[in-house]
PDB file of N, CA and C in Angstrom:
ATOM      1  N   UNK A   1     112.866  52.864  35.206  1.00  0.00           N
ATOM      2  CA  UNK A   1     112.991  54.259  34.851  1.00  0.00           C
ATOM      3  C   UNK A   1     111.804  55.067  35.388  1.00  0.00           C
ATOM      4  N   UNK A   2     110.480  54.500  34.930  1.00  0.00           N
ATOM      5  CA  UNK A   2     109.326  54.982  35.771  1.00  0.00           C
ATOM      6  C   UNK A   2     109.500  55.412  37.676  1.00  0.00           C
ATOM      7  N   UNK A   3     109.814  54.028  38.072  1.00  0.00           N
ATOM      8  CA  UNK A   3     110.415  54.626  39.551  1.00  0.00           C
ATOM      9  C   UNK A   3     111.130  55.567  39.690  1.00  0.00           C
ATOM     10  N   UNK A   4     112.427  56.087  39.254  1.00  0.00           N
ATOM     11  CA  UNK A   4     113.138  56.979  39.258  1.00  0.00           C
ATOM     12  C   UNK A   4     112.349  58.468  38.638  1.00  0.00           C
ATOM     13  N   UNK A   5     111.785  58.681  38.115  1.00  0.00           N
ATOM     14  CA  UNK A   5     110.707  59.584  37.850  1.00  0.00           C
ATOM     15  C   UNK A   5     109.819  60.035  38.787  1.00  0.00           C
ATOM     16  N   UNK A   6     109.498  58.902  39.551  1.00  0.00           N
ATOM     17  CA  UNK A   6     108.440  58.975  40.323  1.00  0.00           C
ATOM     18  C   UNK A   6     108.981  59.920  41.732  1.00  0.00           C
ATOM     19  N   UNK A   7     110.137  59.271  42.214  1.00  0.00           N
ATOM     20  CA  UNK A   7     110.883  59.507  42.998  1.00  0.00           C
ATOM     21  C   UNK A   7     111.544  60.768  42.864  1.00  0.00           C
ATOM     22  N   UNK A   8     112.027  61.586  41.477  1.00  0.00           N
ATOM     23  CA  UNK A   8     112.530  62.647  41.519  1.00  0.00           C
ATOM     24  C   UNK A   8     111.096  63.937  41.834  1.00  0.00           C
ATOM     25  N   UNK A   9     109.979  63.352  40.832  1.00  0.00           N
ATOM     26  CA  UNK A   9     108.969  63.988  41.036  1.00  0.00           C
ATOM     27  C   UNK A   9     108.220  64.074  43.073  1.00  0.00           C
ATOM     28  N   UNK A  10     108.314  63.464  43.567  1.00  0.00           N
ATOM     29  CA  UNK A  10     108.080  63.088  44.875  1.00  0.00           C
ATOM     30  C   UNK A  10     109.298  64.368  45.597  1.00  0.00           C
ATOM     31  N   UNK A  11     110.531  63.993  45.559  1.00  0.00           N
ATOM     32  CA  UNK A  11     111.285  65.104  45.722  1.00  0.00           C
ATOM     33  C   UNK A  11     111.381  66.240  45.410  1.00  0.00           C
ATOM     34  N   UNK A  12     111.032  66.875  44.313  1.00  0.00           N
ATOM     35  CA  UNK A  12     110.318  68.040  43.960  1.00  0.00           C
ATOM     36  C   UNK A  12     109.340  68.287  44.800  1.00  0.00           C
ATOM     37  N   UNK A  13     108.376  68.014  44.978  1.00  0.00           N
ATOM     38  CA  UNK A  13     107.111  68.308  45.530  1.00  0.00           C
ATOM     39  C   UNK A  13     107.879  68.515  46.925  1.00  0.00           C
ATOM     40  N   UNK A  14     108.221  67.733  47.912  1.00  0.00           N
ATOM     41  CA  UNK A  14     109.321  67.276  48.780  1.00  0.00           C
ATOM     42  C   UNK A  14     109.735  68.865  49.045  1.00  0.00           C
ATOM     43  N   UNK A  15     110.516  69.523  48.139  1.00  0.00           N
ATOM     44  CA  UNK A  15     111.180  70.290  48.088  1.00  0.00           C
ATOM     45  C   UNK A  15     110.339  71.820  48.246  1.00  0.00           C
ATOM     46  N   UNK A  16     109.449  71.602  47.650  1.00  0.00           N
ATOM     47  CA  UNK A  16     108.027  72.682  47.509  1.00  0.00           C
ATOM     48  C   UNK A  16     107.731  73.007  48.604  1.00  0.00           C
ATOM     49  N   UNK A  17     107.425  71.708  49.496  1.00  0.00           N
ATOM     50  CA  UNK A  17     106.765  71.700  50.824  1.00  0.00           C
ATOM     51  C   UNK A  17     107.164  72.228  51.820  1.00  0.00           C
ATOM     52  N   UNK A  18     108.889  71.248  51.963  1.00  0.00           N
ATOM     53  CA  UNK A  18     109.964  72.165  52.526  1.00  0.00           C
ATOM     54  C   UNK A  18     109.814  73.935  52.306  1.00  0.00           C
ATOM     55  N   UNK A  19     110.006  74.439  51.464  1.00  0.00           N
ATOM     56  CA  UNK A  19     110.415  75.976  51.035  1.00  0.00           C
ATOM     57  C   UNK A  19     108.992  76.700  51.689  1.00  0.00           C
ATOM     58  N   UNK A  20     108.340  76.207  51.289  1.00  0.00           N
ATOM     59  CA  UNK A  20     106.590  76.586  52.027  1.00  0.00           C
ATOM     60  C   UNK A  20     106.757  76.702  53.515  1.00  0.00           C
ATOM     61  N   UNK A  21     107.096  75.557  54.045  1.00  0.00           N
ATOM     62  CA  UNK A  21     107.323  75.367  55.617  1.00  0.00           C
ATOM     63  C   UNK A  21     108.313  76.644  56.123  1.00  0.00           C
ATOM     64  N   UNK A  22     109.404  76.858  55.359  1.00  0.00           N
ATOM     65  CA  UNK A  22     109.849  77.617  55.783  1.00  0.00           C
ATOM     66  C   UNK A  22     109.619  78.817  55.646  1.00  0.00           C
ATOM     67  N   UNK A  23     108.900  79.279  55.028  1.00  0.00           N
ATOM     68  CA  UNK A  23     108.602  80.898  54.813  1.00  0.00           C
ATOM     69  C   UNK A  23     107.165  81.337  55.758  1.00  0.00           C
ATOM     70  N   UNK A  24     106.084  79.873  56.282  1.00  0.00           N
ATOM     71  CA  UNK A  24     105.363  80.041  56.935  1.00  0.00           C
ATOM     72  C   UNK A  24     106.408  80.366  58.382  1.00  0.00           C
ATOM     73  N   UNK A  25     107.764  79.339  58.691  1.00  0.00           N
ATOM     74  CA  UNK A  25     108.077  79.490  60.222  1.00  0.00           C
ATOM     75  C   UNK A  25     108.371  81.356  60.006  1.00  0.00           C
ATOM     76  N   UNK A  26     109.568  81.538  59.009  1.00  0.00           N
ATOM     77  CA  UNK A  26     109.992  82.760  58.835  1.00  0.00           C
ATOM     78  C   UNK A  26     108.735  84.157  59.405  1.00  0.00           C
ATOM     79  N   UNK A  27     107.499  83.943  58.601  1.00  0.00           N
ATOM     80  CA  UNK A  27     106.264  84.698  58.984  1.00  0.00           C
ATOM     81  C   UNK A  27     106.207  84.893  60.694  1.00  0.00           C
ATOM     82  N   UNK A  28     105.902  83.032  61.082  1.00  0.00           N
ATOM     83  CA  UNK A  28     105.555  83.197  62.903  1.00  0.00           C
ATOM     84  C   UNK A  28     106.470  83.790  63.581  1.00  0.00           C
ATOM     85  N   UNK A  29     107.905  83.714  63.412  1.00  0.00           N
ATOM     86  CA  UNK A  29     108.867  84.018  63.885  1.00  0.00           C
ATOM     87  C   UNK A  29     108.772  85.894  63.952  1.00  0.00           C
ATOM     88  N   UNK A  30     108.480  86.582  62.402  1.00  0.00           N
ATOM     89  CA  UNK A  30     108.260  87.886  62.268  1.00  0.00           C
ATOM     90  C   UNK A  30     107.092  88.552  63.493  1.00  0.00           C
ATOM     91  N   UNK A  31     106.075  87.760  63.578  1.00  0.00           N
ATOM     92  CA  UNK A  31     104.692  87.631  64.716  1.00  0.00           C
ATOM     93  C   UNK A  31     104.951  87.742  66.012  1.00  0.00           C
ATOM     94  N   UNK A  32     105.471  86.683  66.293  1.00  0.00           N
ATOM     95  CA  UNK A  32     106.214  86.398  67.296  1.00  0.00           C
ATOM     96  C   UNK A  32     107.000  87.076  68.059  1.00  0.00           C
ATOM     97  N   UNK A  33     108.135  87.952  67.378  1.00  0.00           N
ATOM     98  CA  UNK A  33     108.754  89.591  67.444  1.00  0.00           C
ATOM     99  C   UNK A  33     107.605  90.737  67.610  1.00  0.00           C
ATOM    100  N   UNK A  34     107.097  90.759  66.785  1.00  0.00           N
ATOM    101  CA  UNK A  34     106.195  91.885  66.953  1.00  0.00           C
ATOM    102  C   UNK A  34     105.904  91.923  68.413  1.00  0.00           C
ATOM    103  N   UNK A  35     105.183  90.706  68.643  1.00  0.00           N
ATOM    104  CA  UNK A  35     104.161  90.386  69.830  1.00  0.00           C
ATOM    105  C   UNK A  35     105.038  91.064  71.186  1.00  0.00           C
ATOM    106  N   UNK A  36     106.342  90.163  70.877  1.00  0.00           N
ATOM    107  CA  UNK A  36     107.055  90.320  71.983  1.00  0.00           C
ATOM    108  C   UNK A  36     107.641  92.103  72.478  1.00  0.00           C
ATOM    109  N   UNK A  37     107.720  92.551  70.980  1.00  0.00           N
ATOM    110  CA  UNK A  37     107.918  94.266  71.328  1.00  0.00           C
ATOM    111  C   UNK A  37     106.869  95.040  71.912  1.00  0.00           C
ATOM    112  N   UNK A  38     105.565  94.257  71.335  1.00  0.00           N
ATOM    113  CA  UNK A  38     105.156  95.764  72.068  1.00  0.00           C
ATOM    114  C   UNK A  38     104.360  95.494  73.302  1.00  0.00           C
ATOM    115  N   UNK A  39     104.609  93.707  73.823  1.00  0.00           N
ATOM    116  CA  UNK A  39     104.622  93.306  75.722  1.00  0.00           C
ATOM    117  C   UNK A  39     105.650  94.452  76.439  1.00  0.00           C
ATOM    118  N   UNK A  40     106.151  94.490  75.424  1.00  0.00           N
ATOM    119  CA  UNK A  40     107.920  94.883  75.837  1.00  0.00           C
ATOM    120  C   UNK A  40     107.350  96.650  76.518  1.00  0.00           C
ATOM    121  N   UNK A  41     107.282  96.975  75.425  1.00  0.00           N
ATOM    122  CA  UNK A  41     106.376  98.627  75.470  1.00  0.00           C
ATOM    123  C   UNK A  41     105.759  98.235  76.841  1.00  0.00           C
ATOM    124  N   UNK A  42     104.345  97.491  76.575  1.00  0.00           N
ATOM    125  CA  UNK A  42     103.258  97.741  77.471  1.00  0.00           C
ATOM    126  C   UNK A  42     103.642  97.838  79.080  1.00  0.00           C
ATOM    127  N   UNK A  43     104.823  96.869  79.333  1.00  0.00           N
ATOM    128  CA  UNK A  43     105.386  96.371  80.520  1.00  0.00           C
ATOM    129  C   UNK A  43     105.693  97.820  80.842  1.00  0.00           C
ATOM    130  N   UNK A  44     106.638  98.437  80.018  1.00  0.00           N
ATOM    131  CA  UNK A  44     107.973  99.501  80.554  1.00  0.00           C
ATOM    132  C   UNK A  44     106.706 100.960  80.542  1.00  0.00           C
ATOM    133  N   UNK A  45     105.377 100.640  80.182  1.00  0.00           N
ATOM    134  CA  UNK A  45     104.620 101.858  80.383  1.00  0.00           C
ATOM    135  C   UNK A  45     103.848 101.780  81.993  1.00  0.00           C
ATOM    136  N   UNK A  46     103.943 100.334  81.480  1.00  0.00           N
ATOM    137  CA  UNK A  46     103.149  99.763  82.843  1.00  0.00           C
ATOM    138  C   UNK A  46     103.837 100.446  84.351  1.00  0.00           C
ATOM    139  N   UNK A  47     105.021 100.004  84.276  1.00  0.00           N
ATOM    140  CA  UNK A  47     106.382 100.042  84.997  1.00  0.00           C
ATOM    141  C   UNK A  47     106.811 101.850  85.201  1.00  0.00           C
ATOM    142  N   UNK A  48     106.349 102.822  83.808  1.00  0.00           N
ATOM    143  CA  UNK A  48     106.416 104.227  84.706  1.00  0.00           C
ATOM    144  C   UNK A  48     105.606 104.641  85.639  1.00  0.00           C
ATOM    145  N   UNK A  49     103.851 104.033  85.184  1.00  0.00           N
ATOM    146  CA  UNK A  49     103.363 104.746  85.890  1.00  0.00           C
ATOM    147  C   UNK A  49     103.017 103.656  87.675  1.00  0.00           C
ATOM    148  N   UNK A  50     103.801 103.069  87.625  1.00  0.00           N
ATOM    149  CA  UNK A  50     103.867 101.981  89.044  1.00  0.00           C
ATOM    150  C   UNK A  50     104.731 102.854  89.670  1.00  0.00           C
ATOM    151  N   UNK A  51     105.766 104.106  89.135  1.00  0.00           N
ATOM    152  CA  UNK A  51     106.582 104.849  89.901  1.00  0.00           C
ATOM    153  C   UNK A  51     106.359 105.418  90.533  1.00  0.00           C
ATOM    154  N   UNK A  52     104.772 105.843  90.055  1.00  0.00           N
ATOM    155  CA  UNK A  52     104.240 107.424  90.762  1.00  0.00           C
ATOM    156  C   UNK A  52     103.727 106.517  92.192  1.00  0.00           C
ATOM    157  N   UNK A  53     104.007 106.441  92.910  1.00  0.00           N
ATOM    158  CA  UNK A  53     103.817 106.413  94.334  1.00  0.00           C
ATOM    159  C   UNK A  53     103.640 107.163  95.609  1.00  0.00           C
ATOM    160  N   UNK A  54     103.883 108.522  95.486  1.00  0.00           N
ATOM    161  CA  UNK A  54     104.019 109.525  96.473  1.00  0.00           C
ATOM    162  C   UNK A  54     102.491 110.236  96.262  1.00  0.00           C
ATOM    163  N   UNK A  55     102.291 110.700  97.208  1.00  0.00           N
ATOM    164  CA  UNK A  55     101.156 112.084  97.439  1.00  0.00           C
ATOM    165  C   UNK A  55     101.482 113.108  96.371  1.00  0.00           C
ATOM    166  N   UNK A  56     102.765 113.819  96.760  1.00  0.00           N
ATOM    167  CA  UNK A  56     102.923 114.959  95.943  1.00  0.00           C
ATOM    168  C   UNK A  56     104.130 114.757  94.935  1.00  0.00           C
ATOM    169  N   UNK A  57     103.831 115.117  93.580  1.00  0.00           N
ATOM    170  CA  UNK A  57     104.631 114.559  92.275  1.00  0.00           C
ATOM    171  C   UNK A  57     105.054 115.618  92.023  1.00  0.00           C
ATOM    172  N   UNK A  58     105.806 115.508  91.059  1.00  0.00           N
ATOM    173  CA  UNK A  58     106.919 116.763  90.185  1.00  0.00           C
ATOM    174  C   UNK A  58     106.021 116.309  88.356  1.00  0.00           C
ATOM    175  N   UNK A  59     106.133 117.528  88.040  1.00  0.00           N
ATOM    176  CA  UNK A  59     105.847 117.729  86.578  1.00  0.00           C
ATOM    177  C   UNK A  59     106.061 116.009  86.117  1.00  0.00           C
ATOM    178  N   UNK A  60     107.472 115.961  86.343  1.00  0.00           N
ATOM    179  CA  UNK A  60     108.008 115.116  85.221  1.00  0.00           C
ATOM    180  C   UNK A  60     106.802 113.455  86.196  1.00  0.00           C
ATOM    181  N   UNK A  61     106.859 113.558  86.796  1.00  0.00           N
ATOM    182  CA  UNK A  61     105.723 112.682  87.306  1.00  0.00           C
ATOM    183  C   UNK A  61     104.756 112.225  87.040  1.00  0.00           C
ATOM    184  N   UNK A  62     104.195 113.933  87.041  1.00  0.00           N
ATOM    185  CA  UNK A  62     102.869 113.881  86.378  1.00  0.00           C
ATOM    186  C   UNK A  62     102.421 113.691  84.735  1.00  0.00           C
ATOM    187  N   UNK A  63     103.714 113.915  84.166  1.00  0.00           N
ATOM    188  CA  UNK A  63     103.622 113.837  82.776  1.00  0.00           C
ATOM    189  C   UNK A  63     103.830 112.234  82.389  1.00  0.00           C
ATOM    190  N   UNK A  64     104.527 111.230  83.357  1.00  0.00           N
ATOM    191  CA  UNK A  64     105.147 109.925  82.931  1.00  0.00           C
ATOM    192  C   UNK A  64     103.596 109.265  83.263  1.00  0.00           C
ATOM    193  N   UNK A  65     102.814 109.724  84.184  1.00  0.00           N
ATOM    194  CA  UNK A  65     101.328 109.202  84.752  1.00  0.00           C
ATOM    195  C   UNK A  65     100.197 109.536  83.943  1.00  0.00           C
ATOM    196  N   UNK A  66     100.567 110.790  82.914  1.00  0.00           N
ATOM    197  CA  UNK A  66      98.926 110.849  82.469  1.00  0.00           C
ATOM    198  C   UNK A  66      99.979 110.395  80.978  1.00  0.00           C
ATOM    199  N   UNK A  67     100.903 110.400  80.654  1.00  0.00           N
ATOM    200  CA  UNK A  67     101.331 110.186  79.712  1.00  0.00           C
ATOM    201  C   UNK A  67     101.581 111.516  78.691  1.00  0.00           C
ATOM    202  N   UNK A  68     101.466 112.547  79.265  1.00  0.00           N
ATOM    203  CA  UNK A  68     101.795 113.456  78.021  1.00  0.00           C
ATOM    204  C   UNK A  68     103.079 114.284  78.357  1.00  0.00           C
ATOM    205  N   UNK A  69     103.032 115.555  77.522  1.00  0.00           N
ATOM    206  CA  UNK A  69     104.121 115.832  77.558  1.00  0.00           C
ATOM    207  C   UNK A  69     104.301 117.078  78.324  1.00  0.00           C
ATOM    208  N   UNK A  70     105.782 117.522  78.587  1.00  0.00           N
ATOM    209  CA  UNK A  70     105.598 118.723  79.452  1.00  0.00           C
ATOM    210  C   UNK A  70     105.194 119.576  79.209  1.00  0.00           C
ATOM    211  N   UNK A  71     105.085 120.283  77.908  1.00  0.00           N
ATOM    212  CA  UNK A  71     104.239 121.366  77.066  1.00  0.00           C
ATOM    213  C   UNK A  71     102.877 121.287  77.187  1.00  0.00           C
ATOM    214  N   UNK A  72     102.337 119.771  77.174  1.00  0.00           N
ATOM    215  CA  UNK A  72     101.070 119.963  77.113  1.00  0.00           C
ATOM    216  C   UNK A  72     100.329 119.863  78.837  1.00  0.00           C
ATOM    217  N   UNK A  73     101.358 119.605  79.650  1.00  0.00           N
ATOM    218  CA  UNK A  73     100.838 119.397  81.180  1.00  0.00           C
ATOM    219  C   UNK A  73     101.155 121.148  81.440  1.00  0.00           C
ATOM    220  N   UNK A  74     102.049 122.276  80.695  1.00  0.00           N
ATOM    221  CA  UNK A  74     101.694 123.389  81.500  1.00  0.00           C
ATOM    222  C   UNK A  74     100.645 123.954  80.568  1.00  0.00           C
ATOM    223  N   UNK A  75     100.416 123.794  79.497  1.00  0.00           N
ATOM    224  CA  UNK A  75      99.179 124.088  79.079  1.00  0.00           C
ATOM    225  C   UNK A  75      98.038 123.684  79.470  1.00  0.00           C
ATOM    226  N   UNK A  76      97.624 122.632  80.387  1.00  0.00           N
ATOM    227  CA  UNK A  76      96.558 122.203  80.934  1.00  0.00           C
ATOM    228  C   UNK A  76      96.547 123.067  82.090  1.00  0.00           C
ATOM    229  N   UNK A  77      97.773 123.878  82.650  1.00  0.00           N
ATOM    230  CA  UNK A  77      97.959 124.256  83.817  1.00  0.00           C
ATOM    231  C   UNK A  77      97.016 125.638  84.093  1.00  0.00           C
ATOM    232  N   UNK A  78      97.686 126.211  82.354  1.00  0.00           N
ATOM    233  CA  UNK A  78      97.334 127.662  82.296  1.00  0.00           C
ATOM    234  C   UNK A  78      96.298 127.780  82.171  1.00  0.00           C
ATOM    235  N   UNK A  79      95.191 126.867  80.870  1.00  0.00           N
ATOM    236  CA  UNK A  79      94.364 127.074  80.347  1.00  0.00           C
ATOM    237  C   UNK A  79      92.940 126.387  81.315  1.00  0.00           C
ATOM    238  N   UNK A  80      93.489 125.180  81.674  1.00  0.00           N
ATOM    239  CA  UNK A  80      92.211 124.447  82.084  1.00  0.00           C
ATOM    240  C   UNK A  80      92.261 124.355  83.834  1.00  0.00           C
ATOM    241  N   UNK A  81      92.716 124.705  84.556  1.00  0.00           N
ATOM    242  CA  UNK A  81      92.654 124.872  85.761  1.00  0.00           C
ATOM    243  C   UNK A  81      93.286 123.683  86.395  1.00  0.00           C
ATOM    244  N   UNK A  82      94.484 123.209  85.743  1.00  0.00           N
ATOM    245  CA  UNK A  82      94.949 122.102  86.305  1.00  0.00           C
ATOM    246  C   UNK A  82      95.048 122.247  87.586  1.00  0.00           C
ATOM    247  N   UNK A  83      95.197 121.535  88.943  1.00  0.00           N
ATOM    248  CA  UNK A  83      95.683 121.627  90.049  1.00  0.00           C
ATOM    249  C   UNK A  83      97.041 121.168  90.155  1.00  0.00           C
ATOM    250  N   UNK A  84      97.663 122.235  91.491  1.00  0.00           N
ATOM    251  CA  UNK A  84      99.494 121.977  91.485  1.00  0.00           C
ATOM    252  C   UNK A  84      99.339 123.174  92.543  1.00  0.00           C
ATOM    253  N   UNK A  85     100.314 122.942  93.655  1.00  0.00           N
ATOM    254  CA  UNK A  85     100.563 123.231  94.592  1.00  0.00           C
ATOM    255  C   UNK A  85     102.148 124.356  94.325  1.00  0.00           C
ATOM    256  N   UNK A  86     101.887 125.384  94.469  1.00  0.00           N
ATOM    257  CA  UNK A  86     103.460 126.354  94.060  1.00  0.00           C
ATOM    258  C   UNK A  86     103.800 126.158  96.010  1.00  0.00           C
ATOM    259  N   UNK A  87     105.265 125.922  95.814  1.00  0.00           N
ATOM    260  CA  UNK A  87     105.950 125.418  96.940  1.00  0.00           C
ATOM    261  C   UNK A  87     106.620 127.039  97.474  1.00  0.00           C
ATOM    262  N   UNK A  88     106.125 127.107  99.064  1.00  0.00           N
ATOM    263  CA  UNK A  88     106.538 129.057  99.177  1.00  0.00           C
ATOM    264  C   UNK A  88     108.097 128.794  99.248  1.00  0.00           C
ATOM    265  N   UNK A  89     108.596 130.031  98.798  1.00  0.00           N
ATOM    266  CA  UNK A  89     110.183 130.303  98.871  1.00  0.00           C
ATOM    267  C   UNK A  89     110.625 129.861  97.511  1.00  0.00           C
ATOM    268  N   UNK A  90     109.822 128.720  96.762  1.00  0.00           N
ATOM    269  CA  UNK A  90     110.953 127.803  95.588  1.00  0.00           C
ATOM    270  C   UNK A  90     109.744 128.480  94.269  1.00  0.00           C
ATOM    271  N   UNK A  91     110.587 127.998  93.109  1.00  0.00           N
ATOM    272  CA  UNK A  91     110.357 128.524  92.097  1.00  0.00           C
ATOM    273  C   UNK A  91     109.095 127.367  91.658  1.00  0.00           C
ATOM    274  N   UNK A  92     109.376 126.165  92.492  1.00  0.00           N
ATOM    275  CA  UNK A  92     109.085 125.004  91.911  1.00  0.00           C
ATOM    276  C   UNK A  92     107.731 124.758  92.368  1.00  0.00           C
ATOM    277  N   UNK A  93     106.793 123.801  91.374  1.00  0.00           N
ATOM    278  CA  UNK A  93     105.667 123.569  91.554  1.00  0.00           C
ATOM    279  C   UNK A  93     105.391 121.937  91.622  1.00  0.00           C
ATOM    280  N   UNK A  94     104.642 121.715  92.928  1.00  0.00           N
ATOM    281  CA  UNK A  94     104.103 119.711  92.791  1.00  0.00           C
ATOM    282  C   UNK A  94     102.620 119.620  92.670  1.00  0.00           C
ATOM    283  N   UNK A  95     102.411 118.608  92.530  1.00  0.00           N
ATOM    284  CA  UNK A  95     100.690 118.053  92.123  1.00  0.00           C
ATOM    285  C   UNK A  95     100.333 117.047  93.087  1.00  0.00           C
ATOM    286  N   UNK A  96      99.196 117.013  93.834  1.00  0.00           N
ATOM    287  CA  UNK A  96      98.853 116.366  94.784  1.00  0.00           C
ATOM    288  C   UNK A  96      98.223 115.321  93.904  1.00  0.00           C
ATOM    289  N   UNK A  97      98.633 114.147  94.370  1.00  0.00           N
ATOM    290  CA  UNK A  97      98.141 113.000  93.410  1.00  0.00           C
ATOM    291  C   UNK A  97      96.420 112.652  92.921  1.00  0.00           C
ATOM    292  N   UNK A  98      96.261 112.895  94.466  1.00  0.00           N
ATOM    293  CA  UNK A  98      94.578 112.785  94.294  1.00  0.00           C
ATOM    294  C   UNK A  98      93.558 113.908  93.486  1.00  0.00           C
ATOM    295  N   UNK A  99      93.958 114.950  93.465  1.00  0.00           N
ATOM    296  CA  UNK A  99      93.727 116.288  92.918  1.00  0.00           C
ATOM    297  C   UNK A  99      93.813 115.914  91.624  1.00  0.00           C
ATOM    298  N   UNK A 100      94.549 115.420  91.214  1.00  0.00           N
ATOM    299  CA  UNK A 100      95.087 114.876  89.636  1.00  0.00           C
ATOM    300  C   UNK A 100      93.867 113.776  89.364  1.00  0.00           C
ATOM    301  N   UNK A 101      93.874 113.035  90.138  1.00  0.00           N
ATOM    302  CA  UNK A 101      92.877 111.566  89.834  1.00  0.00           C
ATOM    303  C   UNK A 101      91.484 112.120  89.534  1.00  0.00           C
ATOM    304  N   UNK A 102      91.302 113.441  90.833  1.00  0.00           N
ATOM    305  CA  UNK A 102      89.694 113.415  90.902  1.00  0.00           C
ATOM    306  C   UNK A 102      89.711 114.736  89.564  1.00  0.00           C
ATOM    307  N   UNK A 103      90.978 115.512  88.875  1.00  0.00           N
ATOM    308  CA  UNK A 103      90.272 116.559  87.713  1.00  0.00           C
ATOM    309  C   UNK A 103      90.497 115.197  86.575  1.00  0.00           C
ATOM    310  N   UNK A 104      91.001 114.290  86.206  1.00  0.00           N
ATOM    311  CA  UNK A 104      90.906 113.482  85.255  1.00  0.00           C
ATOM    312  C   UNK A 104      89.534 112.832  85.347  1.00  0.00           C
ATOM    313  N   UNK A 105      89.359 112.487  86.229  1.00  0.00           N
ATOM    314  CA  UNK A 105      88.522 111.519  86.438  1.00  0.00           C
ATOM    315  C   UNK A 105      86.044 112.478  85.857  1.00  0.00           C
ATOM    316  N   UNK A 106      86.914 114.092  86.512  1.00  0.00           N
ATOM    317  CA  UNK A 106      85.391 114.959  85.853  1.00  0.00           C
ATOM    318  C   UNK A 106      85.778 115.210  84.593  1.00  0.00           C
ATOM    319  N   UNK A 107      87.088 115.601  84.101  1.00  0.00           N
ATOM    320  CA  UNK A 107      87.402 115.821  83.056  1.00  0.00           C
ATOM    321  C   UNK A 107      87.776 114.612  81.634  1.00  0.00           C
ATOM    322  N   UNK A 108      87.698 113.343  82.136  1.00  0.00           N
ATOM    323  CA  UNK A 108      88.254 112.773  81.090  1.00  0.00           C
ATOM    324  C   UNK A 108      87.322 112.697  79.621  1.00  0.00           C
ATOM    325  N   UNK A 109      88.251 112.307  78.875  1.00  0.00           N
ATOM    326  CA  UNK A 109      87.195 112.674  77.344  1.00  0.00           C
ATOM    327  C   UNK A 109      87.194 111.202  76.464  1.00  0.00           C
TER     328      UNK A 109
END
């Protein structure tokens, strides 16, 4: 009878260990996700600004490269002397890439 005691008690514990094990994998697994989302992010940020490739960019260019937004790239325009090239005849305006590198580069904060 003692054996059988021993043995249910052993299985209990058994059982403890088990339930433990699994709520630690459950945790790594939660980690593990995380990790993998925000490679996920870093890649696909990585991956806009690998787009900008040309000399002369469009807004939406320049906004995917410094990362902000279009509101705040024509407010840099108006206020802080952004550089951008107005194209004659078109309404439209581009940014010479290097012009961009070298006001970030006196200006960054």
């Amino acid at each position: 009878m003692k054996e059988v005691n021993d043995i249910h008690k052993l299985l209990r514990r058994q059982k403890a260990y088990m339930k433990g094990m699994l709520v630690m994998q459950e945790k790594l697994f939660d980690i593990q996700n995380q990790i993998s989302e925000e490679l996920l992010k870093e890649v696909k940020r990585e991956k806009k600004k690998e787009k900008v490739t040309s000399d002369l960019l469009s807004a939406k260019d320049v906004c995917s490269m410094l990362e902000i937004s279009a509101s705040t790239l024509y407010r840099m325009r108006k206020e802080d002397n952004f550089p951008f090239i107005k194209i004659p005849g078109k309404k439209s305006i581009m940014f010479n890439k290097k012009d961009i590198e070298e006001y970030m580069a006196i200006h960054k904060k």
